[in-house]
N, C-alpha and C. Protein backbone atom coordinates (compact mmCIF):
# COMPACT_ATOMS: atom_id res chain seq x y z
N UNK A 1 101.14 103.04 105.12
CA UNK A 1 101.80 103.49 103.93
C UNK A 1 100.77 103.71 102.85
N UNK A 2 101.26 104.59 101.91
CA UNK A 2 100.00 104.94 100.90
C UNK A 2 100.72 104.42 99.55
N UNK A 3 100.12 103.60 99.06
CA UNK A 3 99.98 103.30 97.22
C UNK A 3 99.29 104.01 96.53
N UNK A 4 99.76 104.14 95.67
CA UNK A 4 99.48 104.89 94.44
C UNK A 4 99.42 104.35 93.14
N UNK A 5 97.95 103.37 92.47
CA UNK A 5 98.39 102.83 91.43
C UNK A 5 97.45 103.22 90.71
N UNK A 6 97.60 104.65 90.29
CA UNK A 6 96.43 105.60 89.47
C UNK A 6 97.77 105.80 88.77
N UNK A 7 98.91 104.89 87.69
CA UNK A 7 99.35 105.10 86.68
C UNK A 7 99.15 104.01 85.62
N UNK A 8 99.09 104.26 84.26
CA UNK A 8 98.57 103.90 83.25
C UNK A 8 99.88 102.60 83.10
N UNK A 9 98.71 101.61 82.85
CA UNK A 9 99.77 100.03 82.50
C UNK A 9 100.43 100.58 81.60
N UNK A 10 101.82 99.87 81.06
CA UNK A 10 102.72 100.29 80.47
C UNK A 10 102.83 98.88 79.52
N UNK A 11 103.73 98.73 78.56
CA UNK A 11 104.52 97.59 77.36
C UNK A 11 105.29 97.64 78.01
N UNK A 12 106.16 96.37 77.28
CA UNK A 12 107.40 96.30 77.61
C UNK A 12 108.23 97.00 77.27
N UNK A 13 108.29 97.84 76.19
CA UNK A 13 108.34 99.06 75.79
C UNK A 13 108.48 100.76 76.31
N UNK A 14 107.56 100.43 77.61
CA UNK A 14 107.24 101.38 78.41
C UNK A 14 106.07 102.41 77.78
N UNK A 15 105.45 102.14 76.81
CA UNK A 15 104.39 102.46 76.12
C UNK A 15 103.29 102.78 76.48
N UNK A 16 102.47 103.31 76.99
CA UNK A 16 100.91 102.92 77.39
C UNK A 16 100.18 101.78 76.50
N UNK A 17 99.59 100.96 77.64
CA UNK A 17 99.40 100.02 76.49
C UNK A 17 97.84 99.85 76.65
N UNK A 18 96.89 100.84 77.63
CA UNK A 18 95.23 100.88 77.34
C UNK A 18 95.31 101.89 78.17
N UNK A 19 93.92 102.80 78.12
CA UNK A 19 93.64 103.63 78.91
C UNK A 19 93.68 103.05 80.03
N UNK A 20 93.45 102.05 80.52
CA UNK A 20 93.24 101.53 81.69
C UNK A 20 94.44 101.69 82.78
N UNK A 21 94.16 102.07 83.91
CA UNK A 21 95.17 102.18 84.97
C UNK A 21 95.53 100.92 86.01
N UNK A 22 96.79 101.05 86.44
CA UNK A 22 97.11 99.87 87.57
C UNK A 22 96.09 99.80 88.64
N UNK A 23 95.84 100.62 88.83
CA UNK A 23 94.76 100.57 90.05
C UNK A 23 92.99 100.03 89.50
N UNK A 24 92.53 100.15 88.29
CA UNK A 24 91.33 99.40 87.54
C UNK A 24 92.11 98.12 87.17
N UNK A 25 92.77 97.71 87.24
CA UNK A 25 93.00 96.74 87.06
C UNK A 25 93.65 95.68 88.38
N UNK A 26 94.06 96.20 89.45
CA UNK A 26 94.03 95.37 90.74
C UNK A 26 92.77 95.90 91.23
N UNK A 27 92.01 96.51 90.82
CA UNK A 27 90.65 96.57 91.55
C UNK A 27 89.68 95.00 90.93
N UNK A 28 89.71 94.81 89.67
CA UNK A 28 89.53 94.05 89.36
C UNK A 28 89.96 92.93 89.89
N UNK A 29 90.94 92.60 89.94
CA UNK A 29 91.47 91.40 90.58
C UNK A 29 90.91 91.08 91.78
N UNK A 30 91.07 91.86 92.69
CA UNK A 30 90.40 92.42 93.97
C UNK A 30 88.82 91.82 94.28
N UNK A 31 88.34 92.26 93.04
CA UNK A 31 86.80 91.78 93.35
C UNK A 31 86.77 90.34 93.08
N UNK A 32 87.10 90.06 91.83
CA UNK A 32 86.74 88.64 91.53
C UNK A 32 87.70 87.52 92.11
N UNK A 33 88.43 87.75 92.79
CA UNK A 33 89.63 86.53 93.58
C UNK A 33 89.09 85.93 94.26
N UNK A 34 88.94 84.64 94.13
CA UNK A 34 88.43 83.48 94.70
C UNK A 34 89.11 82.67 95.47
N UNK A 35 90.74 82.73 95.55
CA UNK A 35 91.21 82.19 96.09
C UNK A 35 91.31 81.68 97.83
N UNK A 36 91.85 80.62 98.24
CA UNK A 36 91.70 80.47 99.36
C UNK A 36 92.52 81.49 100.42
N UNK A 37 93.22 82.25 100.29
CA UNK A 37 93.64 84.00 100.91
C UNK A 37 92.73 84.82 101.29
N UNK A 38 91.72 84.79 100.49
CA UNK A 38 90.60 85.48 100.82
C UNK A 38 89.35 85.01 101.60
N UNK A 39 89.44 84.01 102.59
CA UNK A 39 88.70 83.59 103.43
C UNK A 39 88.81 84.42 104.43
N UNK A 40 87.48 85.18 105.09
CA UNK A 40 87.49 86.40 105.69
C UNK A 40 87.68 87.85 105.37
N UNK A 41 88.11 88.14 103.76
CA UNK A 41 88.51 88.88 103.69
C UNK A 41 87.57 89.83 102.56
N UNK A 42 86.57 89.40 102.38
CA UNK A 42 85.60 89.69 101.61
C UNK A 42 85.37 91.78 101.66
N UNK A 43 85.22 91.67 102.77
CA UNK A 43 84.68 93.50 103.05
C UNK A 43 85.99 93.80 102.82
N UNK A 44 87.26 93.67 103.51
CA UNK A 44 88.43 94.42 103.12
C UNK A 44 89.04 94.55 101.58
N UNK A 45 88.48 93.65 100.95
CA UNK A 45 88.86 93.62 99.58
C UNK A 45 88.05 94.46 98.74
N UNK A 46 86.87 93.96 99.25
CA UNK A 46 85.85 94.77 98.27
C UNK A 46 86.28 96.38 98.54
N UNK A 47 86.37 96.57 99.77
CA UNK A 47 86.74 98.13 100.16
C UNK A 47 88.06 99.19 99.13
N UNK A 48 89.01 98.01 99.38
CA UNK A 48 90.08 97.85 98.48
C UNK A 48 89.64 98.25 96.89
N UNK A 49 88.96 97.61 96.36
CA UNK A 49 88.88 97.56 95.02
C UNK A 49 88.11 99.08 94.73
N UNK A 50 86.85 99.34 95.63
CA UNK A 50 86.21 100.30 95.35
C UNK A 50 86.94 101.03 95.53
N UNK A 51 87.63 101.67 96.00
CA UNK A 51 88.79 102.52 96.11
C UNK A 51 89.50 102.81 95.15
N UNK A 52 90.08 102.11 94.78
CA UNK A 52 90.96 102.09 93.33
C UNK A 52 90.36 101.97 92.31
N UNK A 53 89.38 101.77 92.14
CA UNK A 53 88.06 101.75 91.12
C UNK A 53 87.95 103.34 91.23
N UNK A 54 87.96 103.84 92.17
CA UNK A 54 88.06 105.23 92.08
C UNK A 54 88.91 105.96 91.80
N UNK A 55 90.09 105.78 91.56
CA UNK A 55 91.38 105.82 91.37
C UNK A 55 92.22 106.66 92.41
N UNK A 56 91.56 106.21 93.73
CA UNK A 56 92.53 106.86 95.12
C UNK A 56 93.54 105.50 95.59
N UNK A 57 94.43 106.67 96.09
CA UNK A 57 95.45 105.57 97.26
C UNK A 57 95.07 104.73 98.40
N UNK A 58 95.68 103.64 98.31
CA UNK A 58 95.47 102.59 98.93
C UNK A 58 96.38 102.89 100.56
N UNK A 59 95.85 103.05 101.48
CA UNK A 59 96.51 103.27 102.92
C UNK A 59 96.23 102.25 103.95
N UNK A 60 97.22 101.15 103.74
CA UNK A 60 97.92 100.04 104.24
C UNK A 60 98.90 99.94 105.34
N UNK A 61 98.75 98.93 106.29
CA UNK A 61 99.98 98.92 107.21
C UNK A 61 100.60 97.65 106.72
N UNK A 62 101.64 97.35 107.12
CA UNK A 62 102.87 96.46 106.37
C UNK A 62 101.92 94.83 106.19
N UNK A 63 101.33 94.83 107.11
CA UNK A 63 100.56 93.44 106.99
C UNK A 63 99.81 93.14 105.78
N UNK A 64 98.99 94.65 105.60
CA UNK A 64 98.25 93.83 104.21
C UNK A 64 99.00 94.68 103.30
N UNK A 65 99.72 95.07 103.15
CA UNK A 65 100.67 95.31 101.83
C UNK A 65 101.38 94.13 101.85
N UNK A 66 101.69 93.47 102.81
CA UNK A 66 101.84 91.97 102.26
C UNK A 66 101.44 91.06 101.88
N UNK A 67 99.98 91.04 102.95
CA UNK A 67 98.51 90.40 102.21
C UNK A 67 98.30 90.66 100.89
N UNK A 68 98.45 92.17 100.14
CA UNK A 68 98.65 92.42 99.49
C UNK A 68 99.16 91.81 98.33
N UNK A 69 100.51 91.93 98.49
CA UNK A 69 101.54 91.67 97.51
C UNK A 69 101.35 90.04 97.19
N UNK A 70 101.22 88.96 98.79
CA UNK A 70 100.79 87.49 98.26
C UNK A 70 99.39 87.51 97.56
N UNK A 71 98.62 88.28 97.67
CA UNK A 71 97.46 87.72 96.69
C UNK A 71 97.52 87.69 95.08
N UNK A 72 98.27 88.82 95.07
CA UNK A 72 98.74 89.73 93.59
C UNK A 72 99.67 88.31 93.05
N UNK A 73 100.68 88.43 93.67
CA UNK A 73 101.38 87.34 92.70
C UNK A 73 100.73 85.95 92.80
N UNK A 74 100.21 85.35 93.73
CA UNK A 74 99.08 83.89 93.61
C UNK A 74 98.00 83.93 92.44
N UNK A 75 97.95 85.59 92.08
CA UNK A 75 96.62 85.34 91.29
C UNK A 75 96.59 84.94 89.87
N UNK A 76 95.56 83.48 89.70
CA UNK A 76 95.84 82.77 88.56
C UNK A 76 95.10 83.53 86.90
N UNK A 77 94.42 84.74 87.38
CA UNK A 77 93.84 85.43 85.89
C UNK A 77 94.41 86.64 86.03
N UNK A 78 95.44 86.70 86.25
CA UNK A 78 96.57 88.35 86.11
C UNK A 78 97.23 88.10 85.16
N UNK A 79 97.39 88.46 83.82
CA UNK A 79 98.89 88.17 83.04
C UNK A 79 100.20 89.35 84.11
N UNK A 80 101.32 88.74 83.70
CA UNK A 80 102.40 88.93 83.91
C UNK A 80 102.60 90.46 83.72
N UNK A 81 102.57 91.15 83.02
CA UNK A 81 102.66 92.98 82.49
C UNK A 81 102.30 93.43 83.35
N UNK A 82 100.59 93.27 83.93
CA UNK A 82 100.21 93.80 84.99
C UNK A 82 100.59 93.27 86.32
N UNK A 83 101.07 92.01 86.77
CA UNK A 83 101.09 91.76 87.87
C UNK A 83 102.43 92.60 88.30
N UNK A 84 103.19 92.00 87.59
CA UNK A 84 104.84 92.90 87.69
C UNK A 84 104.38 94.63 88.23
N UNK A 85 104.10 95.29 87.78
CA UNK A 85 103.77 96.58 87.63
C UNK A 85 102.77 96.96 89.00
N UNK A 86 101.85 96.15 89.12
CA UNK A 86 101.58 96.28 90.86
C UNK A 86 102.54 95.70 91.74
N UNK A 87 102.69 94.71 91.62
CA UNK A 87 103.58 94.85 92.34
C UNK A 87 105.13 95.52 92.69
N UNK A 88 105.40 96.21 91.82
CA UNK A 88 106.44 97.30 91.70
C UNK A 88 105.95 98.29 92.89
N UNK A 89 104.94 99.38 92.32
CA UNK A 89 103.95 99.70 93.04
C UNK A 89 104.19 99.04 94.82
N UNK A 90 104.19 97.84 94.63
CA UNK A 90 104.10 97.70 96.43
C UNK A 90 105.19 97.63 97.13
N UNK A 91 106.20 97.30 96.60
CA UNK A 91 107.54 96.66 96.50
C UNK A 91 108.09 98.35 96.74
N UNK A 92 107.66 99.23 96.16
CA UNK A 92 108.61 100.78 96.16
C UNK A 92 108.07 101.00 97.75
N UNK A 93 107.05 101.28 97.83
CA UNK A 93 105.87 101.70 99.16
C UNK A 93 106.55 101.34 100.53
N UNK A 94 106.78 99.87 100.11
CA UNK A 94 107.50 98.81 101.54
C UNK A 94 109.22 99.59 101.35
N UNK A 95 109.75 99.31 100.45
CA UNK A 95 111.01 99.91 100.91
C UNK A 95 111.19 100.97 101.63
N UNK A 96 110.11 102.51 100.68
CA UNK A 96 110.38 103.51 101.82
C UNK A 96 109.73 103.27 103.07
N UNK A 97 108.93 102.72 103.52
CA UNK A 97 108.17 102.61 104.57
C UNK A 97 109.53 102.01 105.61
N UNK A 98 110.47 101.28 104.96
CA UNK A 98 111.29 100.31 105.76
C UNK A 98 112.75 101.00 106.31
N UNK A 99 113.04 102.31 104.50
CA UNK A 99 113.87 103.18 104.99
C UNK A 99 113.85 104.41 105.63
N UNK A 100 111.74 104.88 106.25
CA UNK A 100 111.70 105.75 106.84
C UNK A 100 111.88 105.39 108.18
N UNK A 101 111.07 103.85 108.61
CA UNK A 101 111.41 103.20 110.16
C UNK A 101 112.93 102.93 110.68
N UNK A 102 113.89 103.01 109.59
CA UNK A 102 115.19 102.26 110.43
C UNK A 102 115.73 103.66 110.44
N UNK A 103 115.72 104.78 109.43
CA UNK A 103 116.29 106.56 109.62
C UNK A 103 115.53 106.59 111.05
N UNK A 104 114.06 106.89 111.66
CA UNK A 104 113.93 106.91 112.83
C UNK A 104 114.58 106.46 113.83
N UNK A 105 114.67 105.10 113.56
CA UNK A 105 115.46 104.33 114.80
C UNK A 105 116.90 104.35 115.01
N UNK A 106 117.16 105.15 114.00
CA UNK A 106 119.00 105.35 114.13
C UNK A 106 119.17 107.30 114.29
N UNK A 107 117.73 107.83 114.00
CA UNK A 107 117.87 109.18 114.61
C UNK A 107 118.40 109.33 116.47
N UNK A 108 119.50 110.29 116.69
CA UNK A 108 118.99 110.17 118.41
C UNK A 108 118.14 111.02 118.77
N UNK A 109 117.95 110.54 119.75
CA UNK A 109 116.61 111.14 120.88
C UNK A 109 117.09 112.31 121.64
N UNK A 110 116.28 113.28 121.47
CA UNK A 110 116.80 114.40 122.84
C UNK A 110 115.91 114.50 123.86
N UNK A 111 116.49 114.37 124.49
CA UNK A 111 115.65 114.73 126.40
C UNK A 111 115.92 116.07 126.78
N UNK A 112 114.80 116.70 126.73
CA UNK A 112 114.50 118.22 127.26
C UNK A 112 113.74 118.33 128.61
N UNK A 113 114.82 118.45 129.23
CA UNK A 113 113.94 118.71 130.89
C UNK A 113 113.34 120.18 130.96
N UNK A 114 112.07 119.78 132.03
CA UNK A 114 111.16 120.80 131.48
C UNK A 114 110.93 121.16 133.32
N UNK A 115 111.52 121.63 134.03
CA UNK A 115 111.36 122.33 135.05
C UNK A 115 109.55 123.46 135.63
C-alpha cells in the first residue's frame, strides 16, 4: 500500500500550522526513535525517513504499516497534532487496502476454457 504524507500539518482549526509537512515530520521521528521496536530495524527506518525527507510515498505491506502505526503512537517526543494526523494517514491506507482485498475476494471468478 502507498502513503502519502507530503500534506502540510494542520491546527485544530484545520489551519496550516508550519511549512513543515507530515511526512518531515515522521521522518524525523523515524530517525531519532530509540525505542525498544526498533531493535533490528535501523536500515528500514532510516530508509523510511529518507524517503519522506524527500517528500515521496511510503510503499508498505500491512506488516509494517503496522510496525508503522505501533511505533508512531509509542513515540514519547511526538506531540499529539502530529501524531493523530499520521496516523490518520495510515489508518485511511489500511482501510482501503482492507476494502480493496475483501471486494476481490467476494468478486467471482470466471473459468475460460481454452481449447
Amino acid at each position: 500500500m502507498q502513503l502519502d504524507f507530503n500534506t502540510q500539518l494542520k491546527t485544530l482549526s484545520f489551519q496550516p500550522k508550519t511549512e513543515e509537512t507530515v511526512g518531515k515530520i515522521l521522518s524525523s521521528i523515524l530517525a531519532s526513535e530509540t525505542g525498544p521496536g526498533t531493535k533490528d530495524k535501523a536500515l528500514k527506518l532510516w530508509a523510511w525517513a529518507e524517503s519522506l525527507d524527500h517528500d515521496e510515498p511510503l510503499n508498505l505491506d500491512l506488516a509494517d504499516a503496522n510496525y508503522l502505526r505501533t511505533l508512531v503512537d509509542t513515540a514519547d517526543r511526538c506531540q499529539v497534532l502530529a501524531k493523530a494526523q499520521i496516523l490518520q494517514v495510515i489508518d485511511s491506507a489500511k482501510d482501503e487496502l482492507v476494502r480493496l482485498e475483501k471486494e476481490a475476494r467476494e468478486k467471482p471468478v470466471q473459468i475460460t476454457r481454452v481449447d
